[in-house]
C-alpha atoms as a PDB file:
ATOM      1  CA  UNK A   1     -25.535 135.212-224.330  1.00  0.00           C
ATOM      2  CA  UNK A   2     -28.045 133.812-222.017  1.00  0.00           C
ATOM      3  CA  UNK A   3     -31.081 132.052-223.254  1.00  0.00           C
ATOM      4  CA  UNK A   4     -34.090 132.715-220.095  1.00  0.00           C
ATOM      5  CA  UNK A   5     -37.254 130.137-220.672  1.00  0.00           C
ATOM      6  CA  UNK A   6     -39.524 131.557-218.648  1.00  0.00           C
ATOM      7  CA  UNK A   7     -43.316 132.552-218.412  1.00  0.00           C
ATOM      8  CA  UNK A   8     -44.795 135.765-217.049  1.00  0.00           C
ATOM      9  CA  UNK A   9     -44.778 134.530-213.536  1.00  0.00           C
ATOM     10  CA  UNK A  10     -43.263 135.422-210.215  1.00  0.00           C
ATOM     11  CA  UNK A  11     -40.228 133.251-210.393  1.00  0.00           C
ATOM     12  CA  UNK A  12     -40.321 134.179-214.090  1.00  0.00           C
ATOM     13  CA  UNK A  13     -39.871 138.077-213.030  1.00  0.00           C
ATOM     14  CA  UNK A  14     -37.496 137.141-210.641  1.00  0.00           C
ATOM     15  CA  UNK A  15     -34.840 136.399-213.131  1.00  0.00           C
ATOM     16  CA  UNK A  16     -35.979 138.866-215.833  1.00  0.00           C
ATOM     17  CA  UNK A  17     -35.138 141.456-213.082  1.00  0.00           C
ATOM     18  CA  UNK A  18     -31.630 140.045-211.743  1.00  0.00           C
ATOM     19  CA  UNK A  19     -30.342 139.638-215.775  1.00  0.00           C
ATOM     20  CA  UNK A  20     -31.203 143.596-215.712  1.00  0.00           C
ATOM     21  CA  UNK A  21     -29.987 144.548-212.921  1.00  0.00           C
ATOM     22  CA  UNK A  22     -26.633 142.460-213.235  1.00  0.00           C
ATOM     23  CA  UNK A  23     -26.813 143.968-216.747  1.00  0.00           C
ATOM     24  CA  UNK A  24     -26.108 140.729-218.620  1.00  0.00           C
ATOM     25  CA  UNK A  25     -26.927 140.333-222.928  1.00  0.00           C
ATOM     26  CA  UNK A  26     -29.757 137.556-222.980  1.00  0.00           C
ATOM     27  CA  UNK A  27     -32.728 136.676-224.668  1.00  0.00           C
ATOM     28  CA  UNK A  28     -36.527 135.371-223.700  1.00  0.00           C
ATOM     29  CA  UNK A  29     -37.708 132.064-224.754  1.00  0.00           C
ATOM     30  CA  UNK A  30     -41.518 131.974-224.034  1.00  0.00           C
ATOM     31  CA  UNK A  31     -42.543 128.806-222.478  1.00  0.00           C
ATOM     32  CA  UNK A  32     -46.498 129.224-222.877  1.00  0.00           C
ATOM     33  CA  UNK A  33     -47.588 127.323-219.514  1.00  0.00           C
ATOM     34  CA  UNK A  34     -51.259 127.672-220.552  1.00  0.00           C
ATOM     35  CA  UNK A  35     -50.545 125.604-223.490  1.00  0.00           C
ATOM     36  CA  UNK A  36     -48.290 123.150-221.677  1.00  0.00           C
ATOM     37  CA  UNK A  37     -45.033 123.662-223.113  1.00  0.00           C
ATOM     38  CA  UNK A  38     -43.194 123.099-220.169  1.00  0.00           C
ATOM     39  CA  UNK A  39     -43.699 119.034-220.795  1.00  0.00           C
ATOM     40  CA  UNK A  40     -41.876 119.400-224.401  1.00  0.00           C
ATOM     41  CA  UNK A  41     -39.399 116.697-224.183  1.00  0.00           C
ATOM     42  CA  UNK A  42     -36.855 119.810-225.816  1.00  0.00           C
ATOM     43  CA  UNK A  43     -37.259 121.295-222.591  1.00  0.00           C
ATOM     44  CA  UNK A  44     -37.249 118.535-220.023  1.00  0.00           C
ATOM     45  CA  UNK A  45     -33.754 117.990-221.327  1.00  0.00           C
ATOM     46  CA  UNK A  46     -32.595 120.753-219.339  1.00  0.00           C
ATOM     47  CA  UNK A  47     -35.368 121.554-216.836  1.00  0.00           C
ATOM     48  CA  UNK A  48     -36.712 118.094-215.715  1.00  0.00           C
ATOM     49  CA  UNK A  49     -39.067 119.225-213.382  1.00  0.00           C
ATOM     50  CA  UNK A  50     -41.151 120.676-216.124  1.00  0.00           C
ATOM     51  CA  UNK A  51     -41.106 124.153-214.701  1.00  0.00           C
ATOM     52  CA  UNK A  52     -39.884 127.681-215.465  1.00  0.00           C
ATOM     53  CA  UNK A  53     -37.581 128.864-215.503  1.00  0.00           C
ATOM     54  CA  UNK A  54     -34.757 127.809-216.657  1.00  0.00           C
ATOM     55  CA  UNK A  55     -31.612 129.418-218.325  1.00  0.00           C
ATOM     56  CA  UNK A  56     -28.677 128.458-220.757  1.00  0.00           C
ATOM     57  CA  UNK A  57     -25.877 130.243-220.415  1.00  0.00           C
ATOM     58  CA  UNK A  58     -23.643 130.096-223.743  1.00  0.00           C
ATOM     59  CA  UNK A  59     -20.585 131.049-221.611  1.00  0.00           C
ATOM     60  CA  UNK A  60     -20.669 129.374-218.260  1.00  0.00           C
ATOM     61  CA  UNK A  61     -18.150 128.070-216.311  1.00  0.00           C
ATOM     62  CA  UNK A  62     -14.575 127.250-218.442  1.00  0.00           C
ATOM     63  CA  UNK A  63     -16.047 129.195-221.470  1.00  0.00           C
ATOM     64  CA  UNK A  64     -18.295 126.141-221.892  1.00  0.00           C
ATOM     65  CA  UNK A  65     -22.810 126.482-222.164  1.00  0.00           C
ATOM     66  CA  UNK A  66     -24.189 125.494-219.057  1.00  0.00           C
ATOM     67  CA  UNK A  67     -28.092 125.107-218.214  1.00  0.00           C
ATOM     68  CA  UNK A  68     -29.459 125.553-214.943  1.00  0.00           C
ATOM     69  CA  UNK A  69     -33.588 125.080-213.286  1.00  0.00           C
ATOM     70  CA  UNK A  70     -34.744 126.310-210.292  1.00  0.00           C
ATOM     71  CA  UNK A  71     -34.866 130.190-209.910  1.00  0.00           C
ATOM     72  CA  UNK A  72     -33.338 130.098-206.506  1.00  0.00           C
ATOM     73  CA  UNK A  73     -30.315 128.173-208.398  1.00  0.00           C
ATOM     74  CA  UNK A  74     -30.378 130.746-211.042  1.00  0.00           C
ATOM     75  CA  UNK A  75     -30.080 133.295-209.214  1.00  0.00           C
ATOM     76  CA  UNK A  76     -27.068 132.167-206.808  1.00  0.00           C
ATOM     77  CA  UNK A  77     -25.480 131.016-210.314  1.00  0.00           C
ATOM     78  CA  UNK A  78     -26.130 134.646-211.857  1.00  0.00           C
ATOM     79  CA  UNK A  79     -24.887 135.912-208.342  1.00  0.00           C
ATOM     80  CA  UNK A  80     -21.576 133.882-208.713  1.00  0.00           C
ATOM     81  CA  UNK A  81     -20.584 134.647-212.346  1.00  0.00           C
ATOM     82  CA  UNK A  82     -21.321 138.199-211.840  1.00  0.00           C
ATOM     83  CA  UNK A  83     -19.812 139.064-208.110  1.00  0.00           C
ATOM     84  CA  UNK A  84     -22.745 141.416-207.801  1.00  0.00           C
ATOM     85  CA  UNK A  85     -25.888 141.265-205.382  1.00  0.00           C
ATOM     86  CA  UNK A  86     -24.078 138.604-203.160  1.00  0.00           C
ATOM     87  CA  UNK A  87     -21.556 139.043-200.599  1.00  0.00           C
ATOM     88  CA  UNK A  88     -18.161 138.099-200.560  1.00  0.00           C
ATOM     89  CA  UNK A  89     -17.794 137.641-197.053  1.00  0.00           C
ATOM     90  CA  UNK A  90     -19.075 134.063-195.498  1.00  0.00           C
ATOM     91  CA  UNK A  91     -20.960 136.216-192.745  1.00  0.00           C
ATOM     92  CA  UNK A  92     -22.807 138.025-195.780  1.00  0.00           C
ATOM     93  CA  UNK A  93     -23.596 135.719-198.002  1.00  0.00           C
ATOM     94  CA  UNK A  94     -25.280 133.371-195.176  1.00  0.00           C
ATOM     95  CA  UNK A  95     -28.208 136.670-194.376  1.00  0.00           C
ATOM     96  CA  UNK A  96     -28.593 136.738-198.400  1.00  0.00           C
ATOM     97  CA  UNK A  97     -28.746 132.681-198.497  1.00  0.00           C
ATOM     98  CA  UNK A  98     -31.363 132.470-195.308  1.00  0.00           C
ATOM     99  CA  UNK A  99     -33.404 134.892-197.311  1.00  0.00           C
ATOM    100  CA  UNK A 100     -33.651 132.994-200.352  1.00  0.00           C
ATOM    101  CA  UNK A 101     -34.594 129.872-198.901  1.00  0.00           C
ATOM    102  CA  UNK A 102     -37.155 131.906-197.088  1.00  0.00           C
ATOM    103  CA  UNK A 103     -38.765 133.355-199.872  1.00  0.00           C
ATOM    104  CA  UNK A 104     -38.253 129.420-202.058  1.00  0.00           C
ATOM    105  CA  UNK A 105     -39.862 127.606-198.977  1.00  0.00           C
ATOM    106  CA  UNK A 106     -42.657 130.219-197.867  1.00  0.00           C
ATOM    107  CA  UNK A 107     -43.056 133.672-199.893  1.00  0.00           C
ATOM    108  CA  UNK A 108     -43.856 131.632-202.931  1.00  0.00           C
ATOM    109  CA  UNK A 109     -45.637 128.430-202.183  1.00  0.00           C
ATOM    110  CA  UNK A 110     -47.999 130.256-199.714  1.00  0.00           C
ATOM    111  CA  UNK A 111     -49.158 133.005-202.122  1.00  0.00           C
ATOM    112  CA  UNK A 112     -48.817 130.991-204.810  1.00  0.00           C
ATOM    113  CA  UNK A 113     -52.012 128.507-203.079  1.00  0.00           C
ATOM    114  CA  UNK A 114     -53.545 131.144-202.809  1.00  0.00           C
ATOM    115  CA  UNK A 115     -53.460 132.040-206.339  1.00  0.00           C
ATOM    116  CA  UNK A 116     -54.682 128.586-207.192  1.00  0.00           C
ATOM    117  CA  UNK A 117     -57.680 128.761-205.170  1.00  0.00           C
ATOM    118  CA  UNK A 118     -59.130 131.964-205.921  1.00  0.00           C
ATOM    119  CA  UNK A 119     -59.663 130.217-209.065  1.00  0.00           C
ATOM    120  CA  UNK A 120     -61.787 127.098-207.661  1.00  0.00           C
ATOM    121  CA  UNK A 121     -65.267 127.295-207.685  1.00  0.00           C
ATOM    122  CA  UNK A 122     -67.440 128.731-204.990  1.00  0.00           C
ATOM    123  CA  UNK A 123     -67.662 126.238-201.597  1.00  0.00           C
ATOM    124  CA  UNK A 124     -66.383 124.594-198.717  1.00  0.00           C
ATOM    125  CA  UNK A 125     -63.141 123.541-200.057  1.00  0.00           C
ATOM    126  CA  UNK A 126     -62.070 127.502-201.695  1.00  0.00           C
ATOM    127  CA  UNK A 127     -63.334 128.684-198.392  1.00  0.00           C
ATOM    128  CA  UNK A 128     -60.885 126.318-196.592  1.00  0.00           C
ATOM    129  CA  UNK A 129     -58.042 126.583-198.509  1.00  0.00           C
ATOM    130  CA  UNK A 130     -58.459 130.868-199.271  1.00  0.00           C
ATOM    131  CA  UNK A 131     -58.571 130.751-195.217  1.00  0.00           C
ATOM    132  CA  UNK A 132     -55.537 128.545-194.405  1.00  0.00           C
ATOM    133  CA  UNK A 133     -53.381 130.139-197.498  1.00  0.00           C
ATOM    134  CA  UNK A 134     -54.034 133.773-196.791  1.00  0.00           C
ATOM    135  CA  UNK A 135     -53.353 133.662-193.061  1.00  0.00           C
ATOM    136  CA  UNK A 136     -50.181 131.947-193.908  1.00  0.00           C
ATOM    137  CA  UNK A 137     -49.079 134.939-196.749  1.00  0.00           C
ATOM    138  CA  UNK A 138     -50.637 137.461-193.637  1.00  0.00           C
ATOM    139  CA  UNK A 139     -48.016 135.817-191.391  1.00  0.00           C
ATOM    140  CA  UNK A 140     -44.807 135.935-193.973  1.00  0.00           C
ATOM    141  CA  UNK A 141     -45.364 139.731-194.883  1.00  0.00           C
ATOM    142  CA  UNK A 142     -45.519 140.130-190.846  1.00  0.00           C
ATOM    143  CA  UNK A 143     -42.089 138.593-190.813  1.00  0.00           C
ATOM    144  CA  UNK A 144     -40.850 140.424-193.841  1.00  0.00           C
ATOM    145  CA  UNK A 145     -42.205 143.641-191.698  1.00  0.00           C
ATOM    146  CA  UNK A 146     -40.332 143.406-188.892  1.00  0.00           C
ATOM    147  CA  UNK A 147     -36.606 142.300-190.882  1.00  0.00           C
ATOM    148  CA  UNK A 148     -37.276 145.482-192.967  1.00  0.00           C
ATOM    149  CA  UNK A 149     -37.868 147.868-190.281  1.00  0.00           C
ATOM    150  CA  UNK A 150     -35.007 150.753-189.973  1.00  0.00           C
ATOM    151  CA  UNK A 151     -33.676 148.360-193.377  1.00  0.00           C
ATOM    152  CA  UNK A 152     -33.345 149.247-196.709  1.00  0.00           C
ATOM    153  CA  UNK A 153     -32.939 146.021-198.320  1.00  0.00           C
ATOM    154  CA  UNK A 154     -33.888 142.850-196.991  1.00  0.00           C
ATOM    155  CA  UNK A 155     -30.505 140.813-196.100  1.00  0.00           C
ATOM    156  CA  UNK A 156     -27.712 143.349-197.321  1.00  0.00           C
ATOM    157  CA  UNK A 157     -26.548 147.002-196.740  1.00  0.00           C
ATOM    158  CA  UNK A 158     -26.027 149.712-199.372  1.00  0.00           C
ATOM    159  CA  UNK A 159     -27.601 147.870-202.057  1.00  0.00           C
ATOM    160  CA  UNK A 160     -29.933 144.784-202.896  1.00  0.00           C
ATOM    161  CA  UNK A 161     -29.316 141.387-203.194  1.00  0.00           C
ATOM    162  CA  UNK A 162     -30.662 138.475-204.776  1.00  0.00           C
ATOM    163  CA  UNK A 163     -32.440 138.087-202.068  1.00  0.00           C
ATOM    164  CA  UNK A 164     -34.467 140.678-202.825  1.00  0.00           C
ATOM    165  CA  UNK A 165     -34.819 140.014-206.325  1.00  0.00           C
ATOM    166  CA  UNK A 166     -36.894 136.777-205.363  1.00  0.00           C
ATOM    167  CA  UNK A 167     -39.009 137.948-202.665  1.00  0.00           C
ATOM    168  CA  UNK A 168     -39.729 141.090-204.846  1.00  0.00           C
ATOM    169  CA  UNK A 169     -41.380 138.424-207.610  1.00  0.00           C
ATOM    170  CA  UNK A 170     -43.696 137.475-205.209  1.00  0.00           C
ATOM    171  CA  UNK A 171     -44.590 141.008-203.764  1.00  0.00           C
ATOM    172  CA  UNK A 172     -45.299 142.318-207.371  1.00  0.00           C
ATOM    173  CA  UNK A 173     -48.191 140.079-206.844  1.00  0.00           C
ATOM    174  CA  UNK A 174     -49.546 141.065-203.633  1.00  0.00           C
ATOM    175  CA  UNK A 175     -52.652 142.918-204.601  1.00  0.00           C
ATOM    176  CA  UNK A 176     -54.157 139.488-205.699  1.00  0.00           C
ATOM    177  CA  UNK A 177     -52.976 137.373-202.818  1.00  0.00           C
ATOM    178  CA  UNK A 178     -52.904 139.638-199.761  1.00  0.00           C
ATOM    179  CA  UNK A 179     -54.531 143.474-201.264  1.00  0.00           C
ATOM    180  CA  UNK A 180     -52.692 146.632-199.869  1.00  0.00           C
ATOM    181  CA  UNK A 181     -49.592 146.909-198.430  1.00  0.00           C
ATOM    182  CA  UNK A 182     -50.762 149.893-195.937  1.00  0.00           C
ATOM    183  CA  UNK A 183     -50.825 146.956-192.689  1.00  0.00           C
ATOM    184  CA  UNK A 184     -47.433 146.383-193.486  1.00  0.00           C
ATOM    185  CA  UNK A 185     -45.507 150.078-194.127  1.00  0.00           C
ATOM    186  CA  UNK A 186     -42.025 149.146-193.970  1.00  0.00           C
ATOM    187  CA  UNK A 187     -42.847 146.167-196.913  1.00  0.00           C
ATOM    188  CA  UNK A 188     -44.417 149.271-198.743  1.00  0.00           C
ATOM    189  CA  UNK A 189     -41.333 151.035-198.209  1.00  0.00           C
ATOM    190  CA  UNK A 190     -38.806 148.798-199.723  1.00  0.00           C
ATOM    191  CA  UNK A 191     -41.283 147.328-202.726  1.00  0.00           C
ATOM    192  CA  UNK A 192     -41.465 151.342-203.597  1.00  0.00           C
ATOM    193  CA  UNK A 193     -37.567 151.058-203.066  1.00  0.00           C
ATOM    194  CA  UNK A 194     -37.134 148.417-205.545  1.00  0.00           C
ATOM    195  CA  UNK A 195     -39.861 149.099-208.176  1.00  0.00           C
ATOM    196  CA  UNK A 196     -38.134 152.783-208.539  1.00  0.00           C
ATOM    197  CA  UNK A 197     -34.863 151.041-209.396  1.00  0.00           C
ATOM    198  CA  UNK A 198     -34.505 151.519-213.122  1.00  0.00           C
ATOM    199  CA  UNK A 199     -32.868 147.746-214.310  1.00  0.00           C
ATOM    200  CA  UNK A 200     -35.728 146.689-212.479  1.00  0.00           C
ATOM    201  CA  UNK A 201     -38.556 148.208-214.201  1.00  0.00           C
ATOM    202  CA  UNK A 202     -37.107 147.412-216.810  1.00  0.00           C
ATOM    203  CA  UNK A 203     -37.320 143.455-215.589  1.00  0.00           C
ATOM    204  CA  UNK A 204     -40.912 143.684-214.982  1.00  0.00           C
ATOM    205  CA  UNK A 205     -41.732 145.821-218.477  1.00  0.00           C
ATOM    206  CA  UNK A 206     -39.632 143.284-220.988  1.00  0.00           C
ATOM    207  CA  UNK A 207     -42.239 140.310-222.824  1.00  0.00           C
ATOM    208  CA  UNK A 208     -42.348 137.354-220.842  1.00  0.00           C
ATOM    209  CA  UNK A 209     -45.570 135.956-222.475  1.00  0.00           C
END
């Protein structure tokens, strides 16, 4: 059984939705971010940079619990003990990586400052930072737009990857940080793709907090 600590956030769905669709047993742990549980000492034990989220796995590698932070981590770990949503070829696996250090270095942060400064108060500063952050977000859903042109899926053929999995967290969001998807048709495309996938309704629908 896997133990998820997580919060009702982006990288939080992320994992919800790759446990369903890899259809592993595991259980939710709500780590109430509002409240600052993520600084419990229990929890920096096994996710020391006090963010969700995190996973222990009861049966990880050698039949022995292993924890892992870091939902880019989790999900190449998930990826791993399952053989599913990751290549098994080198050539593969490197599109699916590329992918997922796109969406952990860009399709994340970028949003994400958004996010935080919709919620600062009226001036100079939200003005700056709404401008910078937003063209930014504009500019990744351009790339994402052109890689998903004539594509189904993002890095793989046939079927997702985890790839997908991670950059779909941040899309479920894109009302709030970019509005409609209509500029970008091809994103539109493949979010309506994913979001009809059963495992991962499911992902988004089960109680993260």
């Amino acid at each position: 059984m896997i133990t998820l600590y997580t919060w009702n956030t982006p990288n939080g769905r992320k994992i919800s939705v790759a446990l369903e669709e890899m259809g592993l047993p595991y259980t939710v742990k709500v780590v109430d971010i509002t409240k600052g549980e993520q600084f419990d000492p229990e929890f920096l034990k096994f996710s020391p940079n006090n963010r969700i989220p995190a996973i222990i796995d009861d049966e990880g590698p050698d039949g022995q619990p292993i924890t892992v932070f870091e939902s880019g981590a989790i999900l190449l770990y998930l990826a791993e003990k399952t053989g599913k949503f990751l290549p098994a070829d080198l050539r593969g696996r490197v599109q699916v990586w590329e992918w997922l250090m796109w969406q952990m270095g860009g399709f994340g942060p970028m949003p994400g400052q958004v996010h935080h400064f919709l919620t600062r108060p009226e001036g100079p500063a939200r003005d700056y930072g709404l401008e910078r952050y937003r063209t930014e977000t504009r500019r990744l859903y351009g790339v994402l737009e052109r890689r998903l042109a004539g594509r189904d899926f993002v890095a793989t053929e046939g079927e997702p990857s985890i790839a997908d999995f991670a950059i779909l967290g941040w899309a479920w969001r894109h009302e709030r940080h970019l509005g409609s998807l209509d500029e970008f048709p091809a994103v539109a495309a493949w979010y309506a793709r994913m979001m009809g996938r059963p495992a991962v309704a499911k992902g988004f629908s089960v109680h993260l907090g």
